[in-house]
C-alpha atoms as a PDB file:
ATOM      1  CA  UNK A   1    -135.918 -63.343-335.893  1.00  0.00           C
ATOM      2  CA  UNK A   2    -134.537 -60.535-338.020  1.00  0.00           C
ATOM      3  CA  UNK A   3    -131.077 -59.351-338.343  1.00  0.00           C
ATOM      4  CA  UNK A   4    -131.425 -56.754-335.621  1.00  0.00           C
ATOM      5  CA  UNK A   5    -132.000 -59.675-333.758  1.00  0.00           C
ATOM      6  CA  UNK A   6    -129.248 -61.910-334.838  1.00  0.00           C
ATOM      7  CA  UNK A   7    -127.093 -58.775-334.268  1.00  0.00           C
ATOM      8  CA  UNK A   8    -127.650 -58.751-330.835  1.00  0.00           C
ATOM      9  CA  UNK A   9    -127.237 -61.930-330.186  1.00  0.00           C
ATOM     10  CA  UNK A  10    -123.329 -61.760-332.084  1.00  0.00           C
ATOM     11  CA  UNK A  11    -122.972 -59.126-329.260  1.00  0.00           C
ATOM     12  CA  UNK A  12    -123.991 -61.425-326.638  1.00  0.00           C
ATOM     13  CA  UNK A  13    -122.419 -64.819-327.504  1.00  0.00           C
ATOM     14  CA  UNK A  14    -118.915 -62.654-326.871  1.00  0.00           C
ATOM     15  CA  UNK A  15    -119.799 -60.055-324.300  1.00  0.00           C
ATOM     16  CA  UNK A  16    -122.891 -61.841-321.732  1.00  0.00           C
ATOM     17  CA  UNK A  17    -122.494 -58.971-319.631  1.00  0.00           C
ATOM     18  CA  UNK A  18    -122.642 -55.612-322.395  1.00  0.00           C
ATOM     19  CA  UNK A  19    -124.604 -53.510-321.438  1.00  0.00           C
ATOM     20  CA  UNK A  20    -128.282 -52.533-322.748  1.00  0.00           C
ATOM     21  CA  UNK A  21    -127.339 -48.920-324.330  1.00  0.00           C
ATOM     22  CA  UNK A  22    -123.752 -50.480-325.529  1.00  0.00           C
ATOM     23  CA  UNK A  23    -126.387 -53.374-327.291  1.00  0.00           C
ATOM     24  CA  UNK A  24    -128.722 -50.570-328.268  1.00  0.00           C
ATOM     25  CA  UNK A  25    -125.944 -48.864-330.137  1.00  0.00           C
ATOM     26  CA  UNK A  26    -124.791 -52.075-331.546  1.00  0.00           C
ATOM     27  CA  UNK A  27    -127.872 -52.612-333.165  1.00  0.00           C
ATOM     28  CA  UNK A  28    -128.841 -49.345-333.577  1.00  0.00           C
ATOM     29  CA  UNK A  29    -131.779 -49.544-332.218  1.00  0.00           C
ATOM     30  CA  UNK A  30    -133.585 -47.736-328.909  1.00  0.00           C
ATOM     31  CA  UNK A  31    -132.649 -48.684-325.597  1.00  0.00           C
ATOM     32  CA  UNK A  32    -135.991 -49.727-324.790  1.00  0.00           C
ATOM     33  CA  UNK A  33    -136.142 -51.597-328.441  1.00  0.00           C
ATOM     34  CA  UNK A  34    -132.800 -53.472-327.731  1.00  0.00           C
ATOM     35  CA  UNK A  35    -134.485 -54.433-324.283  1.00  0.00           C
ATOM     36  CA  UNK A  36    -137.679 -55.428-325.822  1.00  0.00           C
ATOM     37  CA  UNK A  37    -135.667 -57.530-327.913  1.00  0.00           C
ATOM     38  CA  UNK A  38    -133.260 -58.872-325.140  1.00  0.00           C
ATOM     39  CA  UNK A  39    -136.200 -60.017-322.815  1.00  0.00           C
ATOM     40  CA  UNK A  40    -138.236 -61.449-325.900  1.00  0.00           C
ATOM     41  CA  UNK A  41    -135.371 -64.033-326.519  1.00  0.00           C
ATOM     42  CA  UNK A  42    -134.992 -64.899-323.158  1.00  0.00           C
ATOM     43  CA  UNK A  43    -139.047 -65.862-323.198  1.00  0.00           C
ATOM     44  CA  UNK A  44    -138.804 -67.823-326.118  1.00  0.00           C
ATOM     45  CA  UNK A  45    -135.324 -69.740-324.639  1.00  0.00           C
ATOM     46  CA  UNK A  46    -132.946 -68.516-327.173  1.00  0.00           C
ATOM     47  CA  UNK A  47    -130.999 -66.617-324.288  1.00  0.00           C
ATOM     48  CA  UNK A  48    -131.087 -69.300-321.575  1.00  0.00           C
ATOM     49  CA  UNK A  49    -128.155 -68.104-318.868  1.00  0.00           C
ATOM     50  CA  UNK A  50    -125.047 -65.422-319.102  1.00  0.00           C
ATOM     51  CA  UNK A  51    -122.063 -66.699-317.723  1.00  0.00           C
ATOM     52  CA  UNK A  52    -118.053 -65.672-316.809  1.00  0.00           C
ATOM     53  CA  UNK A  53    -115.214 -67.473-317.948  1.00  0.00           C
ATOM     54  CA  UNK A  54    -113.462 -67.820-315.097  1.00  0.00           C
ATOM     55  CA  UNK A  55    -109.500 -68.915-315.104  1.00  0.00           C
ATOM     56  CA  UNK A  56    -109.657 -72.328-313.205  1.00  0.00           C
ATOM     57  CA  UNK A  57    -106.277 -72.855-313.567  1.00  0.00           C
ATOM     58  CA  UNK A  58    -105.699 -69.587-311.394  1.00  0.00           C
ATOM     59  CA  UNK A  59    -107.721 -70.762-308.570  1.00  0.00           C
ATOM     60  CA  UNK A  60    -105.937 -74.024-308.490  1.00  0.00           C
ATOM     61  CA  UNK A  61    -107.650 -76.572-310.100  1.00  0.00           C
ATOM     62  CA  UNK A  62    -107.595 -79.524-312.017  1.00  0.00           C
ATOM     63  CA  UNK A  63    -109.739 -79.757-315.122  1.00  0.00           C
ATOM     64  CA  UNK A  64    -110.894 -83.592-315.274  1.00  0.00           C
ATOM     65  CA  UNK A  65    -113.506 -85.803-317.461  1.00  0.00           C
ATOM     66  CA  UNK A  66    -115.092 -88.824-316.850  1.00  0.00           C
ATOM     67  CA  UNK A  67    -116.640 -90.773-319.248  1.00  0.00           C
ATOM     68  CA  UNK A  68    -119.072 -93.389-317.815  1.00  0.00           C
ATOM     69  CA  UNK A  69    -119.907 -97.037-319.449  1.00  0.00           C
ATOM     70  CA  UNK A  70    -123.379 -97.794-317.787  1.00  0.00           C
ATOM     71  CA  UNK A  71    -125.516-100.979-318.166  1.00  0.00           C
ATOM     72  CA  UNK A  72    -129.116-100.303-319.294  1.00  0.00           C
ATOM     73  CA  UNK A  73    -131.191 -98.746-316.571  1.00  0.00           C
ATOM     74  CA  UNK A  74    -134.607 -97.496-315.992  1.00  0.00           C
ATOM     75  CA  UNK A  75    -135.586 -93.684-316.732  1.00  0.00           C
ATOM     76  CA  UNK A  76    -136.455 -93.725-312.427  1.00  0.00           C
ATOM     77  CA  UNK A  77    -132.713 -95.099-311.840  1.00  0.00           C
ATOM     78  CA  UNK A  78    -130.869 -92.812-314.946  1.00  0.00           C
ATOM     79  CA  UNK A  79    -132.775 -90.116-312.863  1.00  0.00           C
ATOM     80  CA  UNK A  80    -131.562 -90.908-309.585  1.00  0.00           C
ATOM     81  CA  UNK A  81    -127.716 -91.399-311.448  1.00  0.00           C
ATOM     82  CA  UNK A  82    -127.995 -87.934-312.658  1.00  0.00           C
ATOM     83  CA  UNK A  83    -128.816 -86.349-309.635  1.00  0.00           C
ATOM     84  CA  UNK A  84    -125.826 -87.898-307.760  1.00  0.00           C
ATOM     85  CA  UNK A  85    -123.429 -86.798-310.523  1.00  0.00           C
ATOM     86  CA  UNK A  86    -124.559 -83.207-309.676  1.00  0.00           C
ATOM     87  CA  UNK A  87    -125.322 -83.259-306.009  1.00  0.00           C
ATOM     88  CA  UNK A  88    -122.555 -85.492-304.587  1.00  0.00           C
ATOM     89  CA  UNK A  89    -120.146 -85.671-307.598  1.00  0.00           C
ATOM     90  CA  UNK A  90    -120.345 -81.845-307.504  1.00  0.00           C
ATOM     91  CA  UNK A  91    -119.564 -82.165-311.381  1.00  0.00           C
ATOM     92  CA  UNK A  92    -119.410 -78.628-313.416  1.00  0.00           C
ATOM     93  CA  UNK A  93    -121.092 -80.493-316.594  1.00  0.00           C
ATOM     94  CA  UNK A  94    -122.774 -83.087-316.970  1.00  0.00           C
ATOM     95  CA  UNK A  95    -123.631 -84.628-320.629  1.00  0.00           C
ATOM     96  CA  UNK A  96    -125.461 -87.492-322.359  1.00  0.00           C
ATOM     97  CA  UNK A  97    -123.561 -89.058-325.591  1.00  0.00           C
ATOM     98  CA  UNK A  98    -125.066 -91.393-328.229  1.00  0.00           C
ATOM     99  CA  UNK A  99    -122.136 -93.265-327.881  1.00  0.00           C
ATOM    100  CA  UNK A 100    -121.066 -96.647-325.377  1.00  0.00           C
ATOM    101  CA  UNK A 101    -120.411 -94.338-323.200  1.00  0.00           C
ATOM    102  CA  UNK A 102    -123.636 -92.940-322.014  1.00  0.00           C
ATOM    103  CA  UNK A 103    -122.994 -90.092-319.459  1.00  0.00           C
ATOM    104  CA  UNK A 104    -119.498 -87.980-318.954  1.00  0.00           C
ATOM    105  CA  UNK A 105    -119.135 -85.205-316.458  1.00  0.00           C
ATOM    106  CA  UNK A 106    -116.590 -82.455-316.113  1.00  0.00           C
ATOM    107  CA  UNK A 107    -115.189 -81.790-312.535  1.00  0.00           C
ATOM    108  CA  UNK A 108    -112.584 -78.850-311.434  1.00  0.00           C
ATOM    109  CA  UNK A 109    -110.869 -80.327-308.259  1.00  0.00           C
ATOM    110  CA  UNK A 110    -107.927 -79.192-306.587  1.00  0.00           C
ATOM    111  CA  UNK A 111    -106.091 -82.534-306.588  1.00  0.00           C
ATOM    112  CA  UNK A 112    -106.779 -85.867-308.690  1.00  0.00           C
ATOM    113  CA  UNK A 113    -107.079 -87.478-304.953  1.00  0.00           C
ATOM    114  CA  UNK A 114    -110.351 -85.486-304.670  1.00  0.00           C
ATOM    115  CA  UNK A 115    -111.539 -87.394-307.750  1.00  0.00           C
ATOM    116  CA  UNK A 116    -110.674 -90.864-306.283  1.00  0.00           C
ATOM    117  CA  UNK A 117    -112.840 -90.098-303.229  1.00  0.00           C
ATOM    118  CA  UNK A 118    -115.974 -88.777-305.748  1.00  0.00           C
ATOM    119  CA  UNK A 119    -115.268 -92.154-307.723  1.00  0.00           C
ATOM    120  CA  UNK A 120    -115.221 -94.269-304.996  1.00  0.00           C
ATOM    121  CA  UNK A 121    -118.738 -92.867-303.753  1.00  0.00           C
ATOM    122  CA  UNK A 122    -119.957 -93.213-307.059  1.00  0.00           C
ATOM    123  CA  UNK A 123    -119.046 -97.444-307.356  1.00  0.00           C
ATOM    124  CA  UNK A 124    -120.370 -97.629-303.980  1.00  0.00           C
ATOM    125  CA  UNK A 125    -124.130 -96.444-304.428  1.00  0.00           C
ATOM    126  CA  UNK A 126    -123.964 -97.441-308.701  1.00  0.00           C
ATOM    127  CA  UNK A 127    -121.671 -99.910-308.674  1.00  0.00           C
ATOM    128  CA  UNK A 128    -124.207-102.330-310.491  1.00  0.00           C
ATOM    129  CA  UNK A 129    -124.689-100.300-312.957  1.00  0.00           C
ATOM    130  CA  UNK A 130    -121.168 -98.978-313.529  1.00  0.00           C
ATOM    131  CA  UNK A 131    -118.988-101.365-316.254  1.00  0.00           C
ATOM    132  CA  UNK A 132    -116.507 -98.765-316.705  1.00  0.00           C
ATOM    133  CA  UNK A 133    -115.380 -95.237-316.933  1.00  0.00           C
ATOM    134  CA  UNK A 134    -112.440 -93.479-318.680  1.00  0.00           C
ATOM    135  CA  UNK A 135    -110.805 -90.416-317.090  1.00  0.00           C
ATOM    136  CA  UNK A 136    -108.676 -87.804-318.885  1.00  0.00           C
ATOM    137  CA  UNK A 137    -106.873 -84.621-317.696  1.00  0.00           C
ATOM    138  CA  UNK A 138    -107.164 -81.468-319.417  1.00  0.00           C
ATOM    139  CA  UNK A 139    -104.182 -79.897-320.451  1.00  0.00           C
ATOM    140  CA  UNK A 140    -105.424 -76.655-322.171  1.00  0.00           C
ATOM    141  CA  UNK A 141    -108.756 -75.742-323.887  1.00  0.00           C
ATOM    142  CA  UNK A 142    -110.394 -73.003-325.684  1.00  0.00           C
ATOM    143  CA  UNK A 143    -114.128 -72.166-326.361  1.00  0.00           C
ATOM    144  CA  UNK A 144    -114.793 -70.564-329.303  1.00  0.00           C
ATOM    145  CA  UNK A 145    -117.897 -67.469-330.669  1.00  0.00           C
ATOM    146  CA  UNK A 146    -120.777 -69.316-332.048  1.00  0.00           C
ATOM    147  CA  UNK A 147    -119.709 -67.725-336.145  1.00  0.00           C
ATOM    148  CA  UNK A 148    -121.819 -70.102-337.549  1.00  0.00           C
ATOM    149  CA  UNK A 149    -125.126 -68.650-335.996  1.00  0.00           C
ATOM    150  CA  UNK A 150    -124.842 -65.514-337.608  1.00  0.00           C
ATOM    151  CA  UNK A 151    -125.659 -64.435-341.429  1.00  0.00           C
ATOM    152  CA  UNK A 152    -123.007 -61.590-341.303  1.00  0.00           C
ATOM    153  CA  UNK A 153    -119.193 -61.556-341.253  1.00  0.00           C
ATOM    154  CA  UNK A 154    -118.553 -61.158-336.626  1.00  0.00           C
ATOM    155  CA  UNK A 155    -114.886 -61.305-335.274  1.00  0.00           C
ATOM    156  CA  UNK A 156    -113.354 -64.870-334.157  1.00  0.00           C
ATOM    157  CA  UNK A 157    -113.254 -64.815-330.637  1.00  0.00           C
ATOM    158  CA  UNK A 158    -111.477 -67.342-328.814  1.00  0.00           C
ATOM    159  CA  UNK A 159    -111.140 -67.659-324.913  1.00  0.00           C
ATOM    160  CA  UNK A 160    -107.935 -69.806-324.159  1.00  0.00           C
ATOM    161  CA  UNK A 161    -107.536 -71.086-320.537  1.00  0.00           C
ATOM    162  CA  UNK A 162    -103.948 -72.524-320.260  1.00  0.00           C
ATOM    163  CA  UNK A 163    -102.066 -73.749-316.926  1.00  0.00           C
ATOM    164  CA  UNK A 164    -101.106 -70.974-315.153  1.00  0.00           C
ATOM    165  CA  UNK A 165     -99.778 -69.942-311.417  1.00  0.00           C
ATOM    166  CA  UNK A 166    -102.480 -69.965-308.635  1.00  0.00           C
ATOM    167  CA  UNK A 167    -104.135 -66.502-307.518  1.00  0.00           C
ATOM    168  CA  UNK A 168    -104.862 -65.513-303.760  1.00  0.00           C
ATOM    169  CA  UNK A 169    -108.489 -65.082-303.814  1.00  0.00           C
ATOM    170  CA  UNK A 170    -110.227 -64.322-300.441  1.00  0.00           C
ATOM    171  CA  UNK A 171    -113.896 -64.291-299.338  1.00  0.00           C
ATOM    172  CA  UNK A 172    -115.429 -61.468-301.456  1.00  0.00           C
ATOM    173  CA  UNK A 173    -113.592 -62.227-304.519  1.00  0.00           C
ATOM    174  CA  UNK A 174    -115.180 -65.768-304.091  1.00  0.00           C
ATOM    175  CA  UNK A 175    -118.342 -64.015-303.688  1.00  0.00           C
ATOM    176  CA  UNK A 176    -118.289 -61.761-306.650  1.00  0.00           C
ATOM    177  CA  UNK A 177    -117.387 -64.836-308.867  1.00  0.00           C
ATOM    178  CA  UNK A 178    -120.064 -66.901-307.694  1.00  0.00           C
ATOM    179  CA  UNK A 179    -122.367 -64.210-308.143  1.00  0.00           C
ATOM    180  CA  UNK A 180    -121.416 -63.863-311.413  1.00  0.00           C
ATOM    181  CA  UNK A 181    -121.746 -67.387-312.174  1.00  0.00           C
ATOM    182  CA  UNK A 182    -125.030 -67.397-311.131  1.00  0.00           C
ATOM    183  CA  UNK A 183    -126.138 -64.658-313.650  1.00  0.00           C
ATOM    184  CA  UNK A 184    -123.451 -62.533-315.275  1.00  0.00           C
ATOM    185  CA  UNK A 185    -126.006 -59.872-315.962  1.00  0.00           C
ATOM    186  CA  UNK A 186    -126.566 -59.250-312.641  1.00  0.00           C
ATOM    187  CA  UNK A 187    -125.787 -55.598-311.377  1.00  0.00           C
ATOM    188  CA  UNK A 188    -123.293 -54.614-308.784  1.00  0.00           C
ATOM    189  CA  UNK A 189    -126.184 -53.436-307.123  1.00  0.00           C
ATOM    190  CA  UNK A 190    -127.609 -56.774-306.730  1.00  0.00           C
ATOM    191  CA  UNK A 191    -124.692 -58.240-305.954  1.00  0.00           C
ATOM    192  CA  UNK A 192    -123.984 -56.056-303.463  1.00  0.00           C
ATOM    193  CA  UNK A 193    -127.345 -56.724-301.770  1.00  0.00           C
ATOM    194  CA  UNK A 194    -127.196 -60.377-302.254  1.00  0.00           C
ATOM    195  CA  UNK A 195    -123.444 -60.461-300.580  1.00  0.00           C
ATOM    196  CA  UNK A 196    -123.436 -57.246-298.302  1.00  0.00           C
ATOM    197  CA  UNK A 197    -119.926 -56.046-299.942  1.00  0.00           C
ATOM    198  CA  UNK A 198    -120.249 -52.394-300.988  1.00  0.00           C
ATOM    199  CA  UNK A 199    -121.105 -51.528-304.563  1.00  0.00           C
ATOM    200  CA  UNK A 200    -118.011 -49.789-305.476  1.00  0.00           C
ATOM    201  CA  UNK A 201    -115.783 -52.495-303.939  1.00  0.00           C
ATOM    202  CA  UNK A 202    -117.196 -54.884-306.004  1.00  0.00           C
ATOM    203  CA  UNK A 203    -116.405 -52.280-308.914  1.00  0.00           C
ATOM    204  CA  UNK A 204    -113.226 -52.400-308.099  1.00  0.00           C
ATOM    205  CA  UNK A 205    -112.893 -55.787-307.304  1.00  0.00           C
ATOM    206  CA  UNK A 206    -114.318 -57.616-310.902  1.00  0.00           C
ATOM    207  CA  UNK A 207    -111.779 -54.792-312.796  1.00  0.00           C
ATOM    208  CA  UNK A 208    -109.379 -56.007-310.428  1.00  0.00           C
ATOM    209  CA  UNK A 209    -110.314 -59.612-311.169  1.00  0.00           C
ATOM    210  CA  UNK A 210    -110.426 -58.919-314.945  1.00  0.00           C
ATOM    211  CA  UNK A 211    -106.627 -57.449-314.880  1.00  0.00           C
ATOM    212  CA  UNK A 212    -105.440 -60.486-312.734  1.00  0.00           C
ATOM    213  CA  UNK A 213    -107.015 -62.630-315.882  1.00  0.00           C
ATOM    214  CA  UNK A 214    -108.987 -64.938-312.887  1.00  0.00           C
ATOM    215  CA  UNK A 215    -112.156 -63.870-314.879  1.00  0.00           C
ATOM    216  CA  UNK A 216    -111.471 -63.664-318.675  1.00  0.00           C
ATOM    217  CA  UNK A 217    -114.946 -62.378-319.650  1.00  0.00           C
ATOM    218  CA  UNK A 218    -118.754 -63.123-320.246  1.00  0.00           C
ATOM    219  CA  UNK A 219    -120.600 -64.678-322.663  1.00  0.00           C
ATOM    220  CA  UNK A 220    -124.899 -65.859-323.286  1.00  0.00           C
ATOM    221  CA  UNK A 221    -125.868 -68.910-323.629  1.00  0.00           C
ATOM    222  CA  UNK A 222    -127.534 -69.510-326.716  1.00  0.00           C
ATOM    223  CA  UNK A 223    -129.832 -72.598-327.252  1.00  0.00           C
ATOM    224  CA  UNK A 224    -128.611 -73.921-330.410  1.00  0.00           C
ATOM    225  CA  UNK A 225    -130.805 -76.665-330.476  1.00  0.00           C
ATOM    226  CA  UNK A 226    -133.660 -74.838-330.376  1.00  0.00           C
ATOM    227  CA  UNK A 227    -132.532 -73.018-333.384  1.00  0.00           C
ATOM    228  CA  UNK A 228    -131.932 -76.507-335.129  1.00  0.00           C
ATOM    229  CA  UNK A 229    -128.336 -77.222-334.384  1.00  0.00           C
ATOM    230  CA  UNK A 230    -126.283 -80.054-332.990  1.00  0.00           C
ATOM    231  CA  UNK A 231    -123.837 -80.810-331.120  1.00  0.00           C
ATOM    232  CA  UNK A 232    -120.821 -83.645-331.883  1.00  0.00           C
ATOM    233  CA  UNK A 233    -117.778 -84.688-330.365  1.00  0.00           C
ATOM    234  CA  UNK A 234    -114.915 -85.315-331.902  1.00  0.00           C
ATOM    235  CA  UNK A 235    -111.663 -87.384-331.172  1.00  0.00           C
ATOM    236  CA  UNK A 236    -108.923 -87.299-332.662  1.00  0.00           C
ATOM    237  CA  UNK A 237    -105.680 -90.010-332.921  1.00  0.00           C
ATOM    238  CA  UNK A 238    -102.694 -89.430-334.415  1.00  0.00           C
ATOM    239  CA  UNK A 239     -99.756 -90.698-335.739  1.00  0.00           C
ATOM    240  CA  UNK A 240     -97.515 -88.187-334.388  1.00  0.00           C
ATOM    241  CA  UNK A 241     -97.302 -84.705-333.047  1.00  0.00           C
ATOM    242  CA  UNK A 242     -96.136 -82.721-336.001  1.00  0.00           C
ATOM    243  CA  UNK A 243     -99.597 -81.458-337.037  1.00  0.00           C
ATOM    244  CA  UNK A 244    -100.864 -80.627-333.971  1.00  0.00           C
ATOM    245  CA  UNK A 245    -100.273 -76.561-334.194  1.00  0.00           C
ATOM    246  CA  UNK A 246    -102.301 -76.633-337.701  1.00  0.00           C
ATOM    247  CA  UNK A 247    -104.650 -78.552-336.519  1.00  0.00           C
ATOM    248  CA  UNK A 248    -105.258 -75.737-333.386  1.00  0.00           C
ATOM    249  CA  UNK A 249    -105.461 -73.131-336.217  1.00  0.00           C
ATOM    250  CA  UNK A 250    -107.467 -75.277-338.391  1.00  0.00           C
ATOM    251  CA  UNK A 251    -110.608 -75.433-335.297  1.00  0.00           C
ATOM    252  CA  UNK A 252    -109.747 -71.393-334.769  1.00  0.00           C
ATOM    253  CA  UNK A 253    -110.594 -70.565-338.151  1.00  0.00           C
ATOM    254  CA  UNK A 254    -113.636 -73.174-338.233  1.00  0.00           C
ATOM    255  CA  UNK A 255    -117.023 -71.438-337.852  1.00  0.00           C
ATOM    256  CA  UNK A 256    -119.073 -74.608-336.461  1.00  0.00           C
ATOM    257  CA  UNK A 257    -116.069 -75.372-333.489  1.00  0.00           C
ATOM    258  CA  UNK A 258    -116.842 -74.291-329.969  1.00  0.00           C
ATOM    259  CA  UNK A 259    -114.649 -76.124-328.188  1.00  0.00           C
ATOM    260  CA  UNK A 260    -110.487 -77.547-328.679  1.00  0.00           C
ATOM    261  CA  UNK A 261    -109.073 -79.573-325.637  1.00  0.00           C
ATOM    262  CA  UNK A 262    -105.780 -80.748-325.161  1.00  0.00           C
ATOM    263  CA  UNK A 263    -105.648 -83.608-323.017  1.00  0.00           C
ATOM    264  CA  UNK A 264    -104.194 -86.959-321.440  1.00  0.00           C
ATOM    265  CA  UNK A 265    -106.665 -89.320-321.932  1.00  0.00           C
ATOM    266  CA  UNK A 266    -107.530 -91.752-325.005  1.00  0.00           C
ATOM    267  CA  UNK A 267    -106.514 -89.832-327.903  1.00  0.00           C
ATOM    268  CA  UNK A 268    -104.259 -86.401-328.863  1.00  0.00           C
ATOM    269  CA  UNK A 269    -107.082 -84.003-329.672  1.00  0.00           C
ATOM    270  CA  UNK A 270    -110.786 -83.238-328.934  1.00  0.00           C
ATOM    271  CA  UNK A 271    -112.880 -81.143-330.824  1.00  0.00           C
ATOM    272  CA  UNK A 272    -116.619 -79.978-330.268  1.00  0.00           C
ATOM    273  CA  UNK A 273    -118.668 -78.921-333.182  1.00  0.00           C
ATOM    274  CA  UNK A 274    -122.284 -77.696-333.970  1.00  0.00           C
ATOM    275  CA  UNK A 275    -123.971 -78.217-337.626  1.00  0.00           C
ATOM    276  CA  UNK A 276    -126.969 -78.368-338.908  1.00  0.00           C
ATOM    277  CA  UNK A 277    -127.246 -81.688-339.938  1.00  0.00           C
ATOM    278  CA  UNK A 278    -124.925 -84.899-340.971  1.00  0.00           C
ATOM    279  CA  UNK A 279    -124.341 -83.739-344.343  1.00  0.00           C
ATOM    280  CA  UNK A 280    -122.190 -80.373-342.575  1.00  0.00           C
ATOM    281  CA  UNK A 281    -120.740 -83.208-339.935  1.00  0.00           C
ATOM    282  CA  UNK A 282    -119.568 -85.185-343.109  1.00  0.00           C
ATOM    283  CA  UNK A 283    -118.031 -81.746-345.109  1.00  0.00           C
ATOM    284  CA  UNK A 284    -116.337 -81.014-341.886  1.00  0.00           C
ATOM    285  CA  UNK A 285    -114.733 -84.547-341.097  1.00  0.00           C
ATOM    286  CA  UNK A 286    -113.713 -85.001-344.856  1.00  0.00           C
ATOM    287  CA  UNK A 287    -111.945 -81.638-344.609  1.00  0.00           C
ATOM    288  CA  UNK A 288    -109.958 -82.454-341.525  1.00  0.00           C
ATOM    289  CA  UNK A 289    -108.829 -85.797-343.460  1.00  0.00           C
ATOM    290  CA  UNK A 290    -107.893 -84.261-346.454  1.00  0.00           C
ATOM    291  CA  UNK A 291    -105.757 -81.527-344.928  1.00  0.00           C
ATOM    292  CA  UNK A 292    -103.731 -83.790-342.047  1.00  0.00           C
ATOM    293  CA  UNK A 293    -102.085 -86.907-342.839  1.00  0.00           C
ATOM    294  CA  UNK A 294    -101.626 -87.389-339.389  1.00  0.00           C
ATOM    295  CA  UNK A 295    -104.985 -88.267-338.259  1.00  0.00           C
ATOM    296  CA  UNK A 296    -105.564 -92.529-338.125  1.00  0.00           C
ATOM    297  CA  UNK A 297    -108.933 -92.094-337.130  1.00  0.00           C
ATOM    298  CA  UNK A 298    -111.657 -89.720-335.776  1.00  0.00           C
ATOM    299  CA  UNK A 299    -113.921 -90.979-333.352  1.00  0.00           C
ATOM    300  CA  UNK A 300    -117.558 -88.760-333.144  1.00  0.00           C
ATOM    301  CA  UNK A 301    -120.662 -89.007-331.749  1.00  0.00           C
ATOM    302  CA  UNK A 302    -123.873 -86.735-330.879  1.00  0.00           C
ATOM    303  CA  UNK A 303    -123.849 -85.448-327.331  1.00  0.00           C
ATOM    304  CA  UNK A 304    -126.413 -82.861-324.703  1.00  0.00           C
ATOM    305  CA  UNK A 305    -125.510 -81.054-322.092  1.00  0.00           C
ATOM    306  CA  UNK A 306    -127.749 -81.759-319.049  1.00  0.00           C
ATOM    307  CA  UNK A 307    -125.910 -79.650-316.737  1.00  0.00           C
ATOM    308  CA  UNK A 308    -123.307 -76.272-317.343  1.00  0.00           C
ATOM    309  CA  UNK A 309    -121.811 -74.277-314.309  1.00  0.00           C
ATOM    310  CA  UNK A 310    -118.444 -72.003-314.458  1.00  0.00           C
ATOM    311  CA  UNK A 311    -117.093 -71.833-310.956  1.00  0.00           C
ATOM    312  CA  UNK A 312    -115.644 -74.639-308.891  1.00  0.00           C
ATOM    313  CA  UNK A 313    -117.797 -75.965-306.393  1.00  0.00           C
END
């Protein structure tokens, strides 16, 4: 790739949904060369979905984790235990962790009873298998611009999804979201074949969205494996509370964080990063403990996503 390229994809990891001439201009490059371009990274699975960020929190919902302790299993059976976490667990993500805890999903539900009932399902058809899981509730999180991808100074960008009162939504705004969520990219034209709501209402209707911050933006999916990355999870415990602000602006200035969460759960502060290697892991983790006192210990450990959606089921 060449730094036309990398340029467009700076454009896309903050704006999934700009369109062609805006990326065009961007790069300054033709319309038909910035499309070229677009549709060549999506063939070679560098661009692998586009995707809102949608305001949970407005719709009502919970933000919950699971973490899973499993027993060892066959591939057939680790199979089978995926597919229930997305089919009957309904989870939003789904990832594998090189830690004890080999599987942890991500669930929006409207009440934690609604997570007892998924549990209970869970025990009953993997109960064997199942030695324990850990649940936390999200209290705020942000996802973070992929800086570290890109060989050229690009603005921070930080999404921040923070409790917030509930929304009326109705059918078609459920519509347009889940339409979006299926491919951000996708025109109002298509959506508007696909749902049978008129073109310019759904216009009118994302703007509308957009100003009522239920849908906070777009963004691409880059595969940053595939360009040699990986991804680690970080815990953090702490003696006390008084760091916790610099901490927040420590992972907004940091290049290689994607994701800060704020939970209840096991520890006072979780942070996702991608580097290229354990030598970056070990820079990063030695600069967190040289700058706060506070932190007794960081837990970490490689993780995959096997599964990413946006939109409550």
């Amino acid at each position: 790739m060449d730094k036309r390229d990398w340029k467009l994809l700076a454009k896309l990891d903050v704006n999934g949904r700009i369109p062609i001439t805006e990326l065009a201009k961007a790069c300054r490059v033709s319309k038909e060369t910035a499309l070229y371009r677009f549709n060549k990274l999506e063939r070679e699975g560098v661009l692998t979905k586009h995707y809102p960020f949608i305001n949970v929190y407005a719709l009502g919902y919970l933000t919950i984790r699971v973490y899973f302790e499993l027993q060892e299993m066959t591939e057939e059976k680790e199979k089978e235990f995926v597919s229930f976490l997305d089919t009957k667990t309904k989870a939003s993500f789904i990832f594998r962790m090189d830690n004890v805890h080999k599987y942890g999903i991500l669930i929006w539900a409207p009440n934690i009873y609604d997570i007892e009932k998924k549990l209970f399902a869970l025990k009953k058809e993997f109960g064997e298998l199942l030695t324990s899981y850990t649940l936390s509730v999200f209290c705020s999180y942000k996802q973070y611009s992929r800086n570290y991808l890109f060989p050229f100074d690009t603005k921070r960008v930080t999404v921040d999804f923070r409790p917030t009162k509930s929304e009326e939504v109705d059918k078609e705004d459920l519509q347009i979201l889940k339409a979006l969520s299926a491919d951000a990219r996708m025109s109002t034209l298509e959506m508007s074949r696909r749902t049978g709501i008129p073109q310019t209402t759904i216009s009118s209707r994302i703007r509308k969205l957009l100003q009522r911050k239920i849908l906070l933006g777009y963004r691409s999916e880059i595969d940053f494996i595939a360009l040699g990355f990986t991804n680690f999870f970080l815990e953090l415990y702490l003696k006390d509370n008084s760091e916790v602000a610099a901490l927040e602006s420590w992972a907004d200035a940091s290049k290689n964080v994607v994701w800060l969460q704020k939970i209840i759960g096991p520890c006072d502060l979780e942070i996702e990063v991608e580097v290229k290697d354990r030598k970056e892991l070990e820079q990063l983790l030695n600069d967190l403990r040289s700058k706060f006192k506070s932190i007794r210990k960081i837990n970490f450990w490689a993780q995959e996503y096997k599964k990413a959606t946006y939109l409550p089921a």
